[in-house]
N, C-alpha and C. Protein backbone atom coordinates (compact mmCIF):
# COMPACT_ATOMS: atom_id res chain seq x y z
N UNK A 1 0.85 -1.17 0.00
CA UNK A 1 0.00 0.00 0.00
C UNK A 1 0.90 1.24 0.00
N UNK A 2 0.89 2.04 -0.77
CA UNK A 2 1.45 3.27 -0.65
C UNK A 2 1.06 4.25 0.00
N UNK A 3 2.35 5.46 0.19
CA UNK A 3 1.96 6.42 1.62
C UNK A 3 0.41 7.45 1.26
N UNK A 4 0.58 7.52 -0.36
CA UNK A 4 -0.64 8.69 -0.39
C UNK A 4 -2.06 7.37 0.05
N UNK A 5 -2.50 6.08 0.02
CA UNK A 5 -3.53 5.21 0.15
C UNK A 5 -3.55 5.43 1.48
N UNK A 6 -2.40 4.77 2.66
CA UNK A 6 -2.27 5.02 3.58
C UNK A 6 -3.18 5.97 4.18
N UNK A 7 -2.69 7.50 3.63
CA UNK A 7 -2.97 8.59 4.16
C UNK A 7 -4.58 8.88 3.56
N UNK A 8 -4.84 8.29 2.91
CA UNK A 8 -6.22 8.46 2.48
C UNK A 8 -7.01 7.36 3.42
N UNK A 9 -6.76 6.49 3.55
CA UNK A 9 -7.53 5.66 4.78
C UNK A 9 -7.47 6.06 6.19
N UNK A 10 -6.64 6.78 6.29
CA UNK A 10 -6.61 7.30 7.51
C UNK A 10 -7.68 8.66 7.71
N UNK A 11 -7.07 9.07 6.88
CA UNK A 11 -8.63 10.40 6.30
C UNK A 11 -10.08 10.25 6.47
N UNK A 12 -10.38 8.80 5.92
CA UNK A 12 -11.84 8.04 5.81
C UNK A 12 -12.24 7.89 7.21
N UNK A 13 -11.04 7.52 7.92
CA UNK A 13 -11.80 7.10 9.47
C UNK A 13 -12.27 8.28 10.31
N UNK A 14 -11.50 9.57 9.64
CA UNK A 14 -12.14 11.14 10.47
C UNK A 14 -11.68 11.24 11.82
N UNK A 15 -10.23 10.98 11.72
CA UNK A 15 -9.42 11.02 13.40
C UNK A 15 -9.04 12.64 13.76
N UNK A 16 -9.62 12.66 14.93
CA UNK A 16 -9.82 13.81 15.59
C UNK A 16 -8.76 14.26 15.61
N UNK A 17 -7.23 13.93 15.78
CA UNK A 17 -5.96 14.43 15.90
C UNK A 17 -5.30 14.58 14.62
N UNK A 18 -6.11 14.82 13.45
CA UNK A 18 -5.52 15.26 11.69
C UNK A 18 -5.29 16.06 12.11
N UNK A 19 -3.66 16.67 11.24
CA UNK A 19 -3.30 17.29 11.37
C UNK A 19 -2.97 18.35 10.26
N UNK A 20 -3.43 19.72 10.00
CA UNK A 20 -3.54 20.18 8.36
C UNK A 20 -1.93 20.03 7.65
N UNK A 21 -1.20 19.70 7.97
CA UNK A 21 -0.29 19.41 6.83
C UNK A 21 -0.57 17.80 6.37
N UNK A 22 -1.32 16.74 6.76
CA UNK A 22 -1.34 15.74 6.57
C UNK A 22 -2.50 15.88 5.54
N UNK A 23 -3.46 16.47 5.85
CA UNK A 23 -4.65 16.59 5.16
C UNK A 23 -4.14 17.89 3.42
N UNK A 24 -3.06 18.49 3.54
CA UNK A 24 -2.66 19.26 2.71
C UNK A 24 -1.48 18.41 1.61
N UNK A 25 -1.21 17.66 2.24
CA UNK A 25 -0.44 16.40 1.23
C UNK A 25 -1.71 15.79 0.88
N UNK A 26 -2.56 15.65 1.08
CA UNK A 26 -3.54 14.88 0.57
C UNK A 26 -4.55 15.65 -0.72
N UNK A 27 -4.04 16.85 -0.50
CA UNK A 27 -5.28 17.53 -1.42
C UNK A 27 -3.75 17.86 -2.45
N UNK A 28 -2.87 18.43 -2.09
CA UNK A 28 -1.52 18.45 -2.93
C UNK A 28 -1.29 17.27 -4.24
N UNK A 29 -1.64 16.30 -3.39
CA UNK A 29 -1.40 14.73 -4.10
C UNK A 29 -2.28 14.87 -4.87
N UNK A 30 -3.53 15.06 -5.34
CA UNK A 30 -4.65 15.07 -5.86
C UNK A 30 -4.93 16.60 -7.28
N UNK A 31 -3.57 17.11 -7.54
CA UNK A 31 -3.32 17.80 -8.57
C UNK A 31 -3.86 19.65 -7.90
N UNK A 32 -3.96 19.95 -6.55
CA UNK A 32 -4.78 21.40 -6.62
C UNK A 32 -3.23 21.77 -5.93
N UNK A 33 -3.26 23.13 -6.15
CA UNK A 33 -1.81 23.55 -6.19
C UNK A 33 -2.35 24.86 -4.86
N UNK A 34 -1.30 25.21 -4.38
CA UNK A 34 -1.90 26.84 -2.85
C UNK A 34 -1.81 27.46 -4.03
N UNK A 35 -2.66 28.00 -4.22
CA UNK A 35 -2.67 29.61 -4.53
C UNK A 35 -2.13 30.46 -4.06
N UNK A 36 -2.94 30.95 -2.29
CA UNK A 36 -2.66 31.93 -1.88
C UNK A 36 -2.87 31.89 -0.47
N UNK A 37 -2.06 32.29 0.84
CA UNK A 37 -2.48 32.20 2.07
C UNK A 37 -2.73 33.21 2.51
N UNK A 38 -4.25 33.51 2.92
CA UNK A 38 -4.76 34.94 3.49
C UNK A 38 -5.15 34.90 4.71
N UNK A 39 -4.48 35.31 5.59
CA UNK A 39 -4.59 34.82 6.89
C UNK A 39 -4.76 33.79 7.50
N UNK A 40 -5.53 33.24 8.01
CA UNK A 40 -5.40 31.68 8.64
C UNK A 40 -5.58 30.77 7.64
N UNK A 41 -6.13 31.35 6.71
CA UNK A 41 -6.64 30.19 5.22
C UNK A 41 -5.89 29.97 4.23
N UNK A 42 -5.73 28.84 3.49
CA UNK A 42 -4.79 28.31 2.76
C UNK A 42 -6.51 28.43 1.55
N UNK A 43 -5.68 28.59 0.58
CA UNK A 43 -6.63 28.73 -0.60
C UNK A 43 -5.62 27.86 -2.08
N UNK A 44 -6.86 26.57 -2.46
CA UNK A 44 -5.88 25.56 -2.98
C UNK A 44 -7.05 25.61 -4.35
N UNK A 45 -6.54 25.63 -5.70
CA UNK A 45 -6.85 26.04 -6.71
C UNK A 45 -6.23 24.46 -7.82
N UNK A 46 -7.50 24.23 -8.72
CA UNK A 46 -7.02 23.00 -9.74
C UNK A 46 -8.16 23.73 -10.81
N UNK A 47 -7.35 23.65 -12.08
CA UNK A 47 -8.01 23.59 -13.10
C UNK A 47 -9.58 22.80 -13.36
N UNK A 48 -10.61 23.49 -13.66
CA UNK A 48 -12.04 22.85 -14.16
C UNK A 48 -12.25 22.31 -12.27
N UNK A 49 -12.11 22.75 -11.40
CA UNK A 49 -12.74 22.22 -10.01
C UNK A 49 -12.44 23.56 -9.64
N UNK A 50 -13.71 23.17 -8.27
CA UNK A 50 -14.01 24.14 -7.64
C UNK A 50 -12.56 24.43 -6.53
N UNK A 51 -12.76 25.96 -5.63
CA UNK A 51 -11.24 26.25 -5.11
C UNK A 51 -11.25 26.01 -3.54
N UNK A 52 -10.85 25.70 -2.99
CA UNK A 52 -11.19 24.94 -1.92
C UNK A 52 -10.14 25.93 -0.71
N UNK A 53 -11.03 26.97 -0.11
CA UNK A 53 -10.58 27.36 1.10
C UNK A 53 -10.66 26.64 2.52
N UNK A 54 -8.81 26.41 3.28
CA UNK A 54 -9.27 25.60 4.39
C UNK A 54 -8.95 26.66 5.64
N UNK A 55 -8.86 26.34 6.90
CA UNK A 55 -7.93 27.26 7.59
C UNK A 55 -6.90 26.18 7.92
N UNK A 56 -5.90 26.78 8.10
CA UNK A 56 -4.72 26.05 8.55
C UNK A 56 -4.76 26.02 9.78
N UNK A 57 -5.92 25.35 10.94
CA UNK A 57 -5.43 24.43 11.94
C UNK A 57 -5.41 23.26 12.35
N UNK A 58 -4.19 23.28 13.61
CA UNK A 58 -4.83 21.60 13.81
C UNK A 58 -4.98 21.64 15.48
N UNK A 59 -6.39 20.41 15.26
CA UNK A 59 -6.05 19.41 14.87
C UNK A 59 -7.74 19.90 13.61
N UNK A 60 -8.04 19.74 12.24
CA UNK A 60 -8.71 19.52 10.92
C UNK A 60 -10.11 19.11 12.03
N UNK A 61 -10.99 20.02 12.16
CA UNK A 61 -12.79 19.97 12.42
C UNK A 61 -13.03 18.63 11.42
N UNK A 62 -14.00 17.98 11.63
CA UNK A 62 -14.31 16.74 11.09
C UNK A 62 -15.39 17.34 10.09
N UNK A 63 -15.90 18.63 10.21
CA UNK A 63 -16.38 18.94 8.87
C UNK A 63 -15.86 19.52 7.53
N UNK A 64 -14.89 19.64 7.73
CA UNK A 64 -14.06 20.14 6.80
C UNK A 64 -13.27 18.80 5.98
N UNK A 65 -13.03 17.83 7.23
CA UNK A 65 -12.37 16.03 6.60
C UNK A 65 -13.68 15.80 5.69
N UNK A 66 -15.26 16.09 6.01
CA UNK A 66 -16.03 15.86 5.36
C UNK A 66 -15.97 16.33 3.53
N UNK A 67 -16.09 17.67 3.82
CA UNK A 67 -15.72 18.70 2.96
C UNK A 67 -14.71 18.46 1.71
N UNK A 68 -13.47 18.28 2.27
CA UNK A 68 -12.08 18.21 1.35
C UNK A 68 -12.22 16.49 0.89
N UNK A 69 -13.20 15.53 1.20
CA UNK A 69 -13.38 14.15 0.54
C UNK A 69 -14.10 13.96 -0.39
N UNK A 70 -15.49 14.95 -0.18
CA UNK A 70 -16.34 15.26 -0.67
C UNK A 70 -15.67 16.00 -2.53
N UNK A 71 -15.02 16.90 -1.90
CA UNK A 71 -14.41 17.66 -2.98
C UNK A 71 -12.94 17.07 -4.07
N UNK A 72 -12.58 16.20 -3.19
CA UNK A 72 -10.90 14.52 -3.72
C UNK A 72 -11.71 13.32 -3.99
N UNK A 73 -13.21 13.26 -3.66
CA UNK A 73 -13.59 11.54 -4.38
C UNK A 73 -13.35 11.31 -5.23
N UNK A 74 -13.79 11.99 -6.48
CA UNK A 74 -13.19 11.34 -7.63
C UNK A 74 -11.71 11.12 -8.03
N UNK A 75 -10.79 11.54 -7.24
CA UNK A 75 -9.31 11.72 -7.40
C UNK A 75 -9.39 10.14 -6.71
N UNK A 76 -9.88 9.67 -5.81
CA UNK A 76 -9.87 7.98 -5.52
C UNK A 76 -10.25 7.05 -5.85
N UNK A 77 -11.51 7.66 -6.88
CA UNK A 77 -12.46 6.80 -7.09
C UNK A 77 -11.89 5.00 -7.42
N UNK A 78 -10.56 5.18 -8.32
CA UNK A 78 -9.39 4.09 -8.39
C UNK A 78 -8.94 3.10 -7.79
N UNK A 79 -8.87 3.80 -6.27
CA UNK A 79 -7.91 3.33 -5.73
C UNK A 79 -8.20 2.38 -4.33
N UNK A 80 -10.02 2.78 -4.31
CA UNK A 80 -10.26 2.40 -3.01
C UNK A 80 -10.74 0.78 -3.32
């Protein structure tokens, strides 16, 4: 199993102690590039998809793990 699967199963289970650089390799991995950081928010931008503002803390609200899966399913659809 490789580290980005890994880190995507770990994602699925919605562990309270994510941490946003773990969850930011995960959306990284998945082709959306930072744009721009405007205060607490990281703003992550991919061609033909929508732009996905997070805030950069941790430990990642479990609605937002909702959110950023919601917005990477089809980037797994593959793999799961």
């Amino acid at each position: 199993m490789t580290k980005r699967k890994k880190l995507y199963q770990r994602i699925l289970n919605k562990p309270k102690d994510l941490r946003f650089d773990e969850l930011e390799k995960l959306i990284l991995s998945c082709g959306y590039r930072l744009n721009r950081i405007r205060g607490s928010h990281a703003i992550y931008t991919k061609p033909d998809s929508e732009t996905l503002t997070i805030p950069r803390k941790s430990p990642v609200k479990s609605y937002l793990i909702d959110y950023v899966l919601t917005m990477l399913g089809d980037c797994f659809d593959d793999e799961i």
